[in-house]
PDB file of N, CA and C in Angstrom:
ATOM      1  N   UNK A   1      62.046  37.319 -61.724  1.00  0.00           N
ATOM      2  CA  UNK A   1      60.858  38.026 -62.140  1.00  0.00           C
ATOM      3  C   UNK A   1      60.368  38.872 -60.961  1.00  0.00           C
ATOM      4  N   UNK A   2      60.234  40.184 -61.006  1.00  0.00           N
ATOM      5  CA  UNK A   2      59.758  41.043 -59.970  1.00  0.00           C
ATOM      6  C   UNK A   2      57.990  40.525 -59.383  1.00  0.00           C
ATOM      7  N   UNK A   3      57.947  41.245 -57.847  1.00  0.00           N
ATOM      8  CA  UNK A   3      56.842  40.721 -57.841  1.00  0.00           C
ATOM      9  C   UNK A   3      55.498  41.241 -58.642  1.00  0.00           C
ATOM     10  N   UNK A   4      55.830  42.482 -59.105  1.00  0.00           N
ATOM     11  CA  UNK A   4      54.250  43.118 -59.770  1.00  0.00           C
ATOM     12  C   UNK A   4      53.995  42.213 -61.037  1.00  0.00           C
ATOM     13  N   UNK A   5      54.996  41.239 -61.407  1.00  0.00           N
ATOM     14  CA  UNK A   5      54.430  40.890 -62.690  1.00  0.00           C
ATOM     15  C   UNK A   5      53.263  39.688 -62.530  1.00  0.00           C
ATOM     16  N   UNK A   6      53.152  39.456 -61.121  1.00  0.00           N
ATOM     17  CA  UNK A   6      51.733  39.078 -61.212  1.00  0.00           C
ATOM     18  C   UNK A   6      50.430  39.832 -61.178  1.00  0.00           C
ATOM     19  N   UNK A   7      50.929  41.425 -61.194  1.00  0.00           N
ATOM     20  CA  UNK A   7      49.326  42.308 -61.101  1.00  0.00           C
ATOM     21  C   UNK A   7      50.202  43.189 -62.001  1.00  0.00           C
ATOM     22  N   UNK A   8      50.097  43.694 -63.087  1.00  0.00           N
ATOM     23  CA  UNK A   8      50.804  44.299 -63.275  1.00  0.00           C
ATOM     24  C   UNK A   8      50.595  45.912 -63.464  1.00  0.00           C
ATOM     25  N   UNK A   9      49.226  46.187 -62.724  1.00  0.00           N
ATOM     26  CA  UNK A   9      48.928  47.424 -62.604  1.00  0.00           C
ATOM     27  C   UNK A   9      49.719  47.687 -60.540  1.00  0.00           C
ATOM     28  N   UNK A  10      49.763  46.859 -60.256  1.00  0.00           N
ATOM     29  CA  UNK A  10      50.754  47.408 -59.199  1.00  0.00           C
ATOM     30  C   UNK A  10      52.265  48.003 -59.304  1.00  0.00           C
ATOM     31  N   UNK A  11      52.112  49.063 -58.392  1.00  0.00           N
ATOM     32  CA  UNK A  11      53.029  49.857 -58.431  1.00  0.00           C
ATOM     33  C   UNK A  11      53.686  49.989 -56.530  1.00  0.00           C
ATOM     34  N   UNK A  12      54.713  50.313 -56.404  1.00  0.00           N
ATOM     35  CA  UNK A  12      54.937  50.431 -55.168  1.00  0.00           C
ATOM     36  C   UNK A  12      54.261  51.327 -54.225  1.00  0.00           C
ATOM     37  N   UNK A  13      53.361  50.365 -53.220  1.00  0.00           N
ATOM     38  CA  UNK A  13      52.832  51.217 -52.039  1.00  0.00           C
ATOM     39  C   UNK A  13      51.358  51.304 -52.360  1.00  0.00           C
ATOM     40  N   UNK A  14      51.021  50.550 -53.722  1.00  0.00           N
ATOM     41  CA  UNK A  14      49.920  50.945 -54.356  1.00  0.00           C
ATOM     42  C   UNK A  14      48.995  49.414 -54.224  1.00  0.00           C
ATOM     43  N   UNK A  15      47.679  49.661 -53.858  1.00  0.00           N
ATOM     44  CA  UNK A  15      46.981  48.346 -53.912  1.00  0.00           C
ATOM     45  C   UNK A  15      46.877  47.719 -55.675  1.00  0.00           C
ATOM     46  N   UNK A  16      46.602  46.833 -55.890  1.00  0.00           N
ATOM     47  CA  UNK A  16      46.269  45.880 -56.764  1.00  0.00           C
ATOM     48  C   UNK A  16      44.446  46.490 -57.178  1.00  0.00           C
ATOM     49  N   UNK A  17      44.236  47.268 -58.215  1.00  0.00           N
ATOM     50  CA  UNK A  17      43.161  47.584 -58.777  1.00  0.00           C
ATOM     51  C   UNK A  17      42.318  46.185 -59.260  1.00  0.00           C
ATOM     52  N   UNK A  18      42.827  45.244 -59.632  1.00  0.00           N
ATOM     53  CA  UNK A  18      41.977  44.238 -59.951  1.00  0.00           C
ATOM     54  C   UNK A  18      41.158  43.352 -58.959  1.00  0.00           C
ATOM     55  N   UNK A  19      41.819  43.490 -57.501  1.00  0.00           N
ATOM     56  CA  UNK A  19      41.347  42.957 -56.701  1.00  0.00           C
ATOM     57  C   UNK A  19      40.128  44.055 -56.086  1.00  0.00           C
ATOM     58  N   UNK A  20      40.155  45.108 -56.280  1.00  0.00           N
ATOM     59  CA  UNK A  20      39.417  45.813 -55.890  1.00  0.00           C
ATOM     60  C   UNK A  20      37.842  45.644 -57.262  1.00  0.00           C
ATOM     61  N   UNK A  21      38.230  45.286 -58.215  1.00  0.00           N
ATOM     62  CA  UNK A  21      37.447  45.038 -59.261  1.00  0.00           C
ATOM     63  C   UNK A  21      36.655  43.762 -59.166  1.00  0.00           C
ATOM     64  N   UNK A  22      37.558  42.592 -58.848  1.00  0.00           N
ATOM     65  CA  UNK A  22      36.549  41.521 -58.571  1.00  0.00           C
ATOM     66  C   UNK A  22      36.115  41.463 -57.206  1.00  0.00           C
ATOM     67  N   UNK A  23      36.081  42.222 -56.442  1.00  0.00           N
ATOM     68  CA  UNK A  23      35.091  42.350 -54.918  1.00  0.00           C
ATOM     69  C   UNK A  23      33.784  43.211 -55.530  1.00  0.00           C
ATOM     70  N   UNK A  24      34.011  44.283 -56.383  1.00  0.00           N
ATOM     71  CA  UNK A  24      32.615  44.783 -56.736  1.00  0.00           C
ATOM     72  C   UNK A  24      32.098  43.663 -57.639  1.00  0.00           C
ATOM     73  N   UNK A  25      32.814  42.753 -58.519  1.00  0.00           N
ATOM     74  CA  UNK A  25      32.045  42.081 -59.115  1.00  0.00           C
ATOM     75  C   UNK A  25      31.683  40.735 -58.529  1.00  0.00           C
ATOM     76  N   UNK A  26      31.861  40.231 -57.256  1.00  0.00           N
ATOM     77  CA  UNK A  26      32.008  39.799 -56.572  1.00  0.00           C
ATOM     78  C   UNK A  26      30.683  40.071 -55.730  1.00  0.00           C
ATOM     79  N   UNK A  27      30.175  41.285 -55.655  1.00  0.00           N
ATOM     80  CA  UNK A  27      28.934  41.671 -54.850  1.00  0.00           C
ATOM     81  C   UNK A  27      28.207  41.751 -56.156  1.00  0.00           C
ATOM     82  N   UNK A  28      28.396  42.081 -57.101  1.00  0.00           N
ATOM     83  CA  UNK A  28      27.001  42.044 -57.944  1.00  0.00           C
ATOM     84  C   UNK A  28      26.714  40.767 -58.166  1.00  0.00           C
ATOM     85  N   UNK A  29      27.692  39.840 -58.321  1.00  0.00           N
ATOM     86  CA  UNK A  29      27.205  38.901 -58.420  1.00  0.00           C
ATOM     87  C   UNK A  29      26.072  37.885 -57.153  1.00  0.00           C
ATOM     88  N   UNK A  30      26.697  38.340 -56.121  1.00  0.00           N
ATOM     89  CA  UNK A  30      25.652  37.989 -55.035  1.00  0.00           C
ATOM     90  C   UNK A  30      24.408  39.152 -54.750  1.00  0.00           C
ATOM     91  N   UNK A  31      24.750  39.977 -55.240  1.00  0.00           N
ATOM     92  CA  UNK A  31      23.204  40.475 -55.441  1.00  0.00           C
ATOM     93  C   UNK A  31      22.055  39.976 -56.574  1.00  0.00           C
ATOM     94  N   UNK A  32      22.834  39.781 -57.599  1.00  0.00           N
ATOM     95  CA  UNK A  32      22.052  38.979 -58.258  1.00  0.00           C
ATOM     96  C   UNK A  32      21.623  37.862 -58.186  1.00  0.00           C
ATOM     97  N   UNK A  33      22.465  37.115 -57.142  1.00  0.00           N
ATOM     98  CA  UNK A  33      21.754  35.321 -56.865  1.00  0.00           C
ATOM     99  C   UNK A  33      20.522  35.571 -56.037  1.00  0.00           C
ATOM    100  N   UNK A  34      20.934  36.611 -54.739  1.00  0.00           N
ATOM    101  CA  UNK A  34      19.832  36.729 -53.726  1.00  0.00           C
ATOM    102  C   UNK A  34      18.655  37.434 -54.845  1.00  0.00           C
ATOM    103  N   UNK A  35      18.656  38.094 -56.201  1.00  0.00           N
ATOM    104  CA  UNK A  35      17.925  38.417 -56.513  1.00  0.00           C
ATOM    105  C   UNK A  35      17.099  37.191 -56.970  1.00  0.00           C
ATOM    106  N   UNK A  36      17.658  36.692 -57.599  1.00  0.00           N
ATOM    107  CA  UNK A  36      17.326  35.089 -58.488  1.00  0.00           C
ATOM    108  C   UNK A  36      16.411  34.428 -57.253  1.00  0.00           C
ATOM    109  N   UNK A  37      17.032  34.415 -56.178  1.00  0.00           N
ATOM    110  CA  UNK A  37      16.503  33.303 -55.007  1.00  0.00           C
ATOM    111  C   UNK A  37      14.749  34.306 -54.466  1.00  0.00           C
ATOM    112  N   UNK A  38      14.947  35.255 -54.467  1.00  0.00           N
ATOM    113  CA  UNK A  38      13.635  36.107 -53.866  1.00  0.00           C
ATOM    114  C   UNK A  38      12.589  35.445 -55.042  1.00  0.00           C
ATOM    115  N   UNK A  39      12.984  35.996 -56.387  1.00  0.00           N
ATOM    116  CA  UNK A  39      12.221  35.783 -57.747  1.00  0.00           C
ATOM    117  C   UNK A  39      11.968  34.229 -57.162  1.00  0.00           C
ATOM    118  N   UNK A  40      12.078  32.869 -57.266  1.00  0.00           N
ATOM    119  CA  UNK A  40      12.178  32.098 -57.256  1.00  0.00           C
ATOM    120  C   UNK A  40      11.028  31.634 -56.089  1.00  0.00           C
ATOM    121  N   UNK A  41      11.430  32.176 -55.026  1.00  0.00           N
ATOM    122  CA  UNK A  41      10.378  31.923 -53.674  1.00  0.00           C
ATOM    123  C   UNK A  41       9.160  32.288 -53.938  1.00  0.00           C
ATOM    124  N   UNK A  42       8.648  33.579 -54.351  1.00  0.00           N
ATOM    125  CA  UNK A  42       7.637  34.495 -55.276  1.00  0.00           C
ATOM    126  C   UNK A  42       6.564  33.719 -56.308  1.00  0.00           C
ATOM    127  N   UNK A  43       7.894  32.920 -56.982  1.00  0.00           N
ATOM    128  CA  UNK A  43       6.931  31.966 -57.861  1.00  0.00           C
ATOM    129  C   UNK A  43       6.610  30.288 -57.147  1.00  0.00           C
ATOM    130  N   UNK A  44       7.255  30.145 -56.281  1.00  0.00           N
ATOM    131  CA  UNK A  44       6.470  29.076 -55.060  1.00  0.00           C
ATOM    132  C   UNK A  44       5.474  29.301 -54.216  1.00  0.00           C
ATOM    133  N   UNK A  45       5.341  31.091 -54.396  1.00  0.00           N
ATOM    134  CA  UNK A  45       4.003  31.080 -53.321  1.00  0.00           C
ATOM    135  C   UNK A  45       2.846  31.784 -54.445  1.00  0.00           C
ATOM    136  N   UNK A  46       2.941  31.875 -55.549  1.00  0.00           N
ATOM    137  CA  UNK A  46       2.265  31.841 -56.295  1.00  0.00           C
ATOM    138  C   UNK A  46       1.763  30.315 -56.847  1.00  0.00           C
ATOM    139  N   UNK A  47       2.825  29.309 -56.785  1.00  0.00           N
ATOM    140  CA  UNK A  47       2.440  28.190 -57.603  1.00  0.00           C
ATOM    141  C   UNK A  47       1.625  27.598 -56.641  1.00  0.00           C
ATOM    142  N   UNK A  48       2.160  27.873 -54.919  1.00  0.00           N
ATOM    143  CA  UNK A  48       1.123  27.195 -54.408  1.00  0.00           C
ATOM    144  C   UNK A  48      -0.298  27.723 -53.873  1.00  0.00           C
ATOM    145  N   UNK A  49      -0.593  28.969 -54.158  1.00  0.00           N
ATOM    146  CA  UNK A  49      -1.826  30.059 -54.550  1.00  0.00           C
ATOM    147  C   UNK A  49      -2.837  29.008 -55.570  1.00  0.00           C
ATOM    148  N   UNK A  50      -1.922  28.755 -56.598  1.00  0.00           N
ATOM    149  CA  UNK A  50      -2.693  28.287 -57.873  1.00  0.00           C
ATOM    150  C   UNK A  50      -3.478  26.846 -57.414  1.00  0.00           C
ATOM    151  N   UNK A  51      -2.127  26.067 -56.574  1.00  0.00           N
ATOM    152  CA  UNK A  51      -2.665  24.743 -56.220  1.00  0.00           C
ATOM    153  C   UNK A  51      -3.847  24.880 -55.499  1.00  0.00           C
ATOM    154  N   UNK A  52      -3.493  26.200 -54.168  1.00  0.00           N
ATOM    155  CA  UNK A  52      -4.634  25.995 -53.037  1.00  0.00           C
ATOM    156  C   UNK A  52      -5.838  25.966 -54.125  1.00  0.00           C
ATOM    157  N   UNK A  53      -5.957  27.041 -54.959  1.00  0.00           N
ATOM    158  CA  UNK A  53      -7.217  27.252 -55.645  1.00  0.00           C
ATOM    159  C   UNK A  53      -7.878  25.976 -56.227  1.00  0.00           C
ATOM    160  N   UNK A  54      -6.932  25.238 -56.797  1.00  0.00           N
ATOM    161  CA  UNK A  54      -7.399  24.229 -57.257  1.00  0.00           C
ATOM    162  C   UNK A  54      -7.992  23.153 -56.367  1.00  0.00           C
ATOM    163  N   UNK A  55      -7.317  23.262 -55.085  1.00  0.00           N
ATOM    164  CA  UNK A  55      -8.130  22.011 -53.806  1.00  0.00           C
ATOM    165  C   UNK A  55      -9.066  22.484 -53.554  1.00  0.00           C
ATOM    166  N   UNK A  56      -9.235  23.947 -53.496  1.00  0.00           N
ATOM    167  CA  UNK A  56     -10.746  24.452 -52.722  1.00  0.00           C
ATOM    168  C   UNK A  56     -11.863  24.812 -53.662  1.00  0.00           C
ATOM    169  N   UNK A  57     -11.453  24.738 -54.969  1.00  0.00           N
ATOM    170  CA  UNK A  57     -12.251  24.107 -55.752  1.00  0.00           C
ATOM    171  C   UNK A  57     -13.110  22.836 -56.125  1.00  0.00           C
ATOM    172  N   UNK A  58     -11.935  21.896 -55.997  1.00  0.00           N
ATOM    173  CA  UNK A  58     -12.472  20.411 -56.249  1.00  0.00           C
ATOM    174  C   UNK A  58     -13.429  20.532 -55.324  1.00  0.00           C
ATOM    175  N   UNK A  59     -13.166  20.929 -53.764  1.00  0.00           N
ATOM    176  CA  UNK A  59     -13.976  20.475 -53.041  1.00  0.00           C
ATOM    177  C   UNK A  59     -15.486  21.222 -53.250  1.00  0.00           C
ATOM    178  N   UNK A  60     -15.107  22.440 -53.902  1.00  0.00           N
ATOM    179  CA  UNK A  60     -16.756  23.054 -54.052  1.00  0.00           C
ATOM    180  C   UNK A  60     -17.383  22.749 -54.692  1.00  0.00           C
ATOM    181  N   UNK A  61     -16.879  22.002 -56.209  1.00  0.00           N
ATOM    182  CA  UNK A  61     -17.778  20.724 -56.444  1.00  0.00           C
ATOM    183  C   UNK A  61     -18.508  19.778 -56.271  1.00  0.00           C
ATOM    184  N   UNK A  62     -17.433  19.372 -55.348  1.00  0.00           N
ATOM    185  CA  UNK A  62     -17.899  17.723 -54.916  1.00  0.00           C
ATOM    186  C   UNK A  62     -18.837  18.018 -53.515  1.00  0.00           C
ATOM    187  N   UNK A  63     -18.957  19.318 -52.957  1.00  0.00           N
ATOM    188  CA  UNK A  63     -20.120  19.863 -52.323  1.00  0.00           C
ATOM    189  C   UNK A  63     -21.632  19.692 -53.191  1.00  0.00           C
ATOM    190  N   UNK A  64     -21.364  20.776 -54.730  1.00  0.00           N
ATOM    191  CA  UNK A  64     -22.597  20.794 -55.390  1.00  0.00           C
ATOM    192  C   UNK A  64     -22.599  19.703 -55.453  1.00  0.00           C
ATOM    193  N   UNK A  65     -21.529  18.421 -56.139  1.00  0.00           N
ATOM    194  CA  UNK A  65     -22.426  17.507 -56.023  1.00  0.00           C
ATOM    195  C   UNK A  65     -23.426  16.679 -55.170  1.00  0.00           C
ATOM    196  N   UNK A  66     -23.081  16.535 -53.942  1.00  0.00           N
ATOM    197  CA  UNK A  66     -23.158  16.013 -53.209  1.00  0.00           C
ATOM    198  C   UNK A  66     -24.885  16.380 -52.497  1.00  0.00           C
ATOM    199  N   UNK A  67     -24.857  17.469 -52.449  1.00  0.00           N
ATOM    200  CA  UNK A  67     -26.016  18.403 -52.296  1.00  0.00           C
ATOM    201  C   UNK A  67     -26.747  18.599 -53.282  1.00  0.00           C
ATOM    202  N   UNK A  68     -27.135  18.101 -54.579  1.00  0.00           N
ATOM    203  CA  UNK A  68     -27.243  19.349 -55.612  1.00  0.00           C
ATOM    204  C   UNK A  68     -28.993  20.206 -55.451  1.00  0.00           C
ATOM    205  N   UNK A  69     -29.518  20.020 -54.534  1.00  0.00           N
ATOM    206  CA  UNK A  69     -30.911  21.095 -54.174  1.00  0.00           C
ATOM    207  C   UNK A  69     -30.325  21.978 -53.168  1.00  0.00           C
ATOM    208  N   UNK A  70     -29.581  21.553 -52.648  1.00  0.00           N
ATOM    209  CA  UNK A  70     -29.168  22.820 -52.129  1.00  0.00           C
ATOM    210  C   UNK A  70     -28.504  24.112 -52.351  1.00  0.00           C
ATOM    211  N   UNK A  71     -28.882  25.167 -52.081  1.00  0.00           N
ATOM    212  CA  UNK A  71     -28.375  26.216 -52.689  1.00  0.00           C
ATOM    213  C   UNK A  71     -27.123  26.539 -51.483  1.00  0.00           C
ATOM    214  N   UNK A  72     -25.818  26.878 -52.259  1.00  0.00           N
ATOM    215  CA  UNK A  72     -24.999  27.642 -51.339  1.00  0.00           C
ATOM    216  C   UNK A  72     -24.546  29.066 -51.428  1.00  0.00           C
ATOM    217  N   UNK A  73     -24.150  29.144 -50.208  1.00  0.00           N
ATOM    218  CA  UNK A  73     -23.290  30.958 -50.165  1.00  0.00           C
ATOM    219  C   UNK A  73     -21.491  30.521 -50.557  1.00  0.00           C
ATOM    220  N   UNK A  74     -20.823  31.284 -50.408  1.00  0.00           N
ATOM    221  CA  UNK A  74     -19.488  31.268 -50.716  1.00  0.00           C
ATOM    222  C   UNK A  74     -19.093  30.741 -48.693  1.00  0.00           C
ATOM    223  N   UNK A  75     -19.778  31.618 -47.940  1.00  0.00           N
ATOM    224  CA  UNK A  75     -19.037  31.111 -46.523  1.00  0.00           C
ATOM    225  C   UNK A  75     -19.678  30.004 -45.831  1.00  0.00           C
ATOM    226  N   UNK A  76     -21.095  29.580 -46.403  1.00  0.00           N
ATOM    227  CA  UNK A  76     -21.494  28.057 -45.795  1.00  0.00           C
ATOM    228  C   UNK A  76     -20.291  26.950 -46.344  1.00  0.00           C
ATOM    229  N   UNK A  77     -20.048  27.501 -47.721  1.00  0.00           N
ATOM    230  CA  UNK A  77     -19.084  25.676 -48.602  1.00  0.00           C
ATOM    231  C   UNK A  77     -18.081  25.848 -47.865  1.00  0.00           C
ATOM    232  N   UNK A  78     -17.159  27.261 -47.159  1.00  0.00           N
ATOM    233  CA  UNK A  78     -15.946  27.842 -46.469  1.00  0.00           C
ATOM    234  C   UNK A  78     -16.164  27.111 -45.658  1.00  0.00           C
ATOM    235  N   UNK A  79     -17.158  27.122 -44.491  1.00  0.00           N
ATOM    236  CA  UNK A  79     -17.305  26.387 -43.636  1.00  0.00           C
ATOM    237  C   UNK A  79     -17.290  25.160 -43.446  1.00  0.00           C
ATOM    238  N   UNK A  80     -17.716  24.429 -44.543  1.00  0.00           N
ATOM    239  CA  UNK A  80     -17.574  22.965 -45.007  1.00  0.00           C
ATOM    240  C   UNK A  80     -16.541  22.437 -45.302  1.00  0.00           C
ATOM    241  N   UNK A  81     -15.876  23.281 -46.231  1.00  0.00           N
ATOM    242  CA  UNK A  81     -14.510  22.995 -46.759  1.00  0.00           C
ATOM    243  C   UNK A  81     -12.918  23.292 -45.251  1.00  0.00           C
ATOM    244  N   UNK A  82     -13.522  24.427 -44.753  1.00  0.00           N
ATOM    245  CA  UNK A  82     -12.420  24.719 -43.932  1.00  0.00           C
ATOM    246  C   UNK A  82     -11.806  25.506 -44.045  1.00  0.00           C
ATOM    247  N   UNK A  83     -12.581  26.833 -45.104  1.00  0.00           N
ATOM    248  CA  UNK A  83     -11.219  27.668 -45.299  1.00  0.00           C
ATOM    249  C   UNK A  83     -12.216  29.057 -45.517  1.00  0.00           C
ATOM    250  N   UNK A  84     -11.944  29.854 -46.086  1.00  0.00           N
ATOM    251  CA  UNK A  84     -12.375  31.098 -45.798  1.00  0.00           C
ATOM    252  C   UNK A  84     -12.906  31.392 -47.039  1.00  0.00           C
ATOM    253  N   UNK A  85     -14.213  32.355 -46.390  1.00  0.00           N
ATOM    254  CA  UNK A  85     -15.346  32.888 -48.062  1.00  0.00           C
ATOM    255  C   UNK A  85     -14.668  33.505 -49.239  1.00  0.00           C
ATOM    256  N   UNK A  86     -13.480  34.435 -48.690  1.00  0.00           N
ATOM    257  CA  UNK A  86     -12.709  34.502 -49.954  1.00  0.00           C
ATOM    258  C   UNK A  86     -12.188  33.458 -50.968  1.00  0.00           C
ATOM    259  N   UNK A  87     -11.511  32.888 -49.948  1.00  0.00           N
ATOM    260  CA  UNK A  87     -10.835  31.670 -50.904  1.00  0.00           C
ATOM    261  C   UNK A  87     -12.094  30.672 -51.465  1.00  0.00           C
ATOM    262  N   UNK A  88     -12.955  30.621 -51.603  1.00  0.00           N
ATOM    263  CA  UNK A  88     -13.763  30.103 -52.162  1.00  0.00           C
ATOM    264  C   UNK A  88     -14.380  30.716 -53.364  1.00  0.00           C
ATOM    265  N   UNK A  89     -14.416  31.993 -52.607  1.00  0.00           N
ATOM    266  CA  UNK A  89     -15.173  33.252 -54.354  1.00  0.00           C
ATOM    267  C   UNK A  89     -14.121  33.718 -55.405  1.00  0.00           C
ATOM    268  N   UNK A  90     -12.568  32.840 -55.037  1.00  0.00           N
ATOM    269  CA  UNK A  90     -11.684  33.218 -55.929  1.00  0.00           C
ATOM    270  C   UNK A  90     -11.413  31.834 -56.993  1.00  0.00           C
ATOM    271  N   UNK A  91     -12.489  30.658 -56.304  1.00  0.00           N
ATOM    272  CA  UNK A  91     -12.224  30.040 -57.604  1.00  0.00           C
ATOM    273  C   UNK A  91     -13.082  30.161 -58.524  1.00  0.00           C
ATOM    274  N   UNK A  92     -13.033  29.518 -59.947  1.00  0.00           N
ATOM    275  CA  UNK A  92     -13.994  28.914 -61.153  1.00  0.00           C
ATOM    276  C   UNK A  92     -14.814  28.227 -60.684  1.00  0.00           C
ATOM    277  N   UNK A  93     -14.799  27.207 -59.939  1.00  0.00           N
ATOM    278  CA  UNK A  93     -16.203  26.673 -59.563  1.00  0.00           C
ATOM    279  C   UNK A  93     -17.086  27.556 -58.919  1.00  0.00           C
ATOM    280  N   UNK A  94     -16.660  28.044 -57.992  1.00  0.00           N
ATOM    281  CA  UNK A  94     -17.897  29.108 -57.390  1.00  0.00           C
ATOM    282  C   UNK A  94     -18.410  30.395 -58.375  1.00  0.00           C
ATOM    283  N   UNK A  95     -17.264  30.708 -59.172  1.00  0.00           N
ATOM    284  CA  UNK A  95     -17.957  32.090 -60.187  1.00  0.00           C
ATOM    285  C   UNK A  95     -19.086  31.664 -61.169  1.00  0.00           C
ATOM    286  N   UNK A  96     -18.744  30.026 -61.415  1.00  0.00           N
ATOM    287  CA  UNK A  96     -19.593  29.867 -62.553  1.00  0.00           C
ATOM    288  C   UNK A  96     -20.964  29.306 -61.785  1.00  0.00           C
ATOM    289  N   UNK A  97     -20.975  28.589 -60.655  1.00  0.00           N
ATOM    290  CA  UNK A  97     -22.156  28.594 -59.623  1.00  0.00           C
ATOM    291  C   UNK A  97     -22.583  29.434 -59.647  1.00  0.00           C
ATOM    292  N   UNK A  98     -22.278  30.486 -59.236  1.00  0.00           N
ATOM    293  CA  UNK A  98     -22.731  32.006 -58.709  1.00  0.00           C
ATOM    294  C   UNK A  98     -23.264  32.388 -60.120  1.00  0.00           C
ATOM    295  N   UNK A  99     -22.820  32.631 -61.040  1.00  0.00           N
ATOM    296  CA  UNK A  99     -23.453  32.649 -62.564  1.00  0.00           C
ATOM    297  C   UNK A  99     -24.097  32.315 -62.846  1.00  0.00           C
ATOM    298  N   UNK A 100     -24.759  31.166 -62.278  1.00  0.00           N
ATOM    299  CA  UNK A 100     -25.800  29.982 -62.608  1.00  0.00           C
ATOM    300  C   UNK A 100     -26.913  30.482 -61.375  1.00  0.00           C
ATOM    301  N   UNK A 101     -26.826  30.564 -60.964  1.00  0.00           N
ATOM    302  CA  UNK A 101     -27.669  31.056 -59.467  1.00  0.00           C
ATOM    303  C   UNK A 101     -28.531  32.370 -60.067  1.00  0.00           C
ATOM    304  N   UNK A 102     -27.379  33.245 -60.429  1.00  0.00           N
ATOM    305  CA  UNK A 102     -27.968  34.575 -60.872  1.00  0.00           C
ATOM    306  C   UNK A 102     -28.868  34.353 -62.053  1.00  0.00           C
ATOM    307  N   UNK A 103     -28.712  33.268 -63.301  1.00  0.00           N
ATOM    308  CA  UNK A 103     -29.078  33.570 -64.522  1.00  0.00           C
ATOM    309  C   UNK A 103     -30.623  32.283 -64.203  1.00  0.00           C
ATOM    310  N   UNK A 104     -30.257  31.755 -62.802  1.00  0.00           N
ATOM    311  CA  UNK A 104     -32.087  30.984 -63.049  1.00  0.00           C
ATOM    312  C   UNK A 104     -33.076  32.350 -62.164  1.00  0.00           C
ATOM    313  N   UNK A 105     -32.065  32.601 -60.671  1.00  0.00           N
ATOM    314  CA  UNK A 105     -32.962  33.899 -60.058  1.00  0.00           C
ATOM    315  C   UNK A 105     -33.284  34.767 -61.245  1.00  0.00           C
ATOM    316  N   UNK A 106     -33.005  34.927 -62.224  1.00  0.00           N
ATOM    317  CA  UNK A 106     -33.434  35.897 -63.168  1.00  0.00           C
ATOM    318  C   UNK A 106     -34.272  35.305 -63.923  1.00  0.00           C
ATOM    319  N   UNK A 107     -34.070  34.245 -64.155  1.00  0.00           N
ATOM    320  CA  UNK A 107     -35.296  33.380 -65.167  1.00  0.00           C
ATOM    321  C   UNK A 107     -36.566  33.595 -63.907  1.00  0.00           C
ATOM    322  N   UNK A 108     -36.298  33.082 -63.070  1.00  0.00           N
ATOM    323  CA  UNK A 108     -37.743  32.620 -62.338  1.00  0.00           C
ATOM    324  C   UNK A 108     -38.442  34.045 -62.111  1.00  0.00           C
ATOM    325  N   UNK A 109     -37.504  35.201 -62.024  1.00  0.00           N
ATOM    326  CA  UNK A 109     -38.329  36.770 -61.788  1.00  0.00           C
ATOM    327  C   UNK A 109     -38.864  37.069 -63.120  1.00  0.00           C
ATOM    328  N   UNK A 110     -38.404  36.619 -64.489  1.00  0.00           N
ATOM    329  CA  UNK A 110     -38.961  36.673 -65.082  1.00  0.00           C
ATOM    330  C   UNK A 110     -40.447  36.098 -65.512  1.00  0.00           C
ATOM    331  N   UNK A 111     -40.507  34.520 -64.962  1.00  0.00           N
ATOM    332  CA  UNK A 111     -41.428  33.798 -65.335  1.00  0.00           C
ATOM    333  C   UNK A 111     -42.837  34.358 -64.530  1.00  0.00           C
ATOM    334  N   UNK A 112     -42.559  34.916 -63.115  1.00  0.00           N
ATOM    335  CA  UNK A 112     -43.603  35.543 -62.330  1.00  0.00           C
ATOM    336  C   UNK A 112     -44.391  36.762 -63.016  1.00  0.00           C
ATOM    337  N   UNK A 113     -43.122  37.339 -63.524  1.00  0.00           N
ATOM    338  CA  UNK A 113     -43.726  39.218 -64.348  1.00  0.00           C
ATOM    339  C   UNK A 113     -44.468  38.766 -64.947  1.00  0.00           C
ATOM    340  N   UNK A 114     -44.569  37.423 -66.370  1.00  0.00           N
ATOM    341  CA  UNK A 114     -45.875  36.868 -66.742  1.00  0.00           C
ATOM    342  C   UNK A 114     -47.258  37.003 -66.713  1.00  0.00           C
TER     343      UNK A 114
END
């Protein structure tokens, strides 16, 4: 049996086209894993975005509770908690505080106009 009949697009002097075919498919395919692996990391620093939110939450709770006449800012609980005024005004506990803050300061300016 001659040797091209294992490639049988070889011809004398001539490379093997299939091998040249699975090296490009060969790189797409590792472009696509490293794609897979980026995607993948992306959603670990998102998932742990979601978590932080959720710790620096609990704790802005368990501040109001703890306090509850006291009124806070977003960077006093930061300060308490340990972390920064943003990350505090990006959770649900503080928007709906802050909501609550605004809708009695508005009651009580109302009750004065009286």
């Amino acid at each position: 049996m001659p040797d091209n009949s294992i490639c049988p697009l070889i011809r004398e002097n001539s490379p093997c086209q299939v091998l040249s075919l699975l090296h490009i498919l060969l790189d797409e395919v590792k472009t696509l894993h490293q794609t897979l692996e980026n995607q993948d990391l992306e959603l670990k620093t998102i998932h742990r975005a979601a978590q932080s939110h959720l710790h620096v939450s609990s704790f802005v709770i368990a501040l109001q509770l703890e306090h509850p006449d006291r009124i806070w800012t977003s960077d006093a609980l930061a300060k308490e908690i340990g972390c920064s005024g943003a990350a505090v005004r990006k959770t649900k506990a503080w928007k709906e505080y802050h909501k609550r803050l605004e809708q009695e300061k508005i009651g009580r300016s109302q009750q004065k106009g009286c």
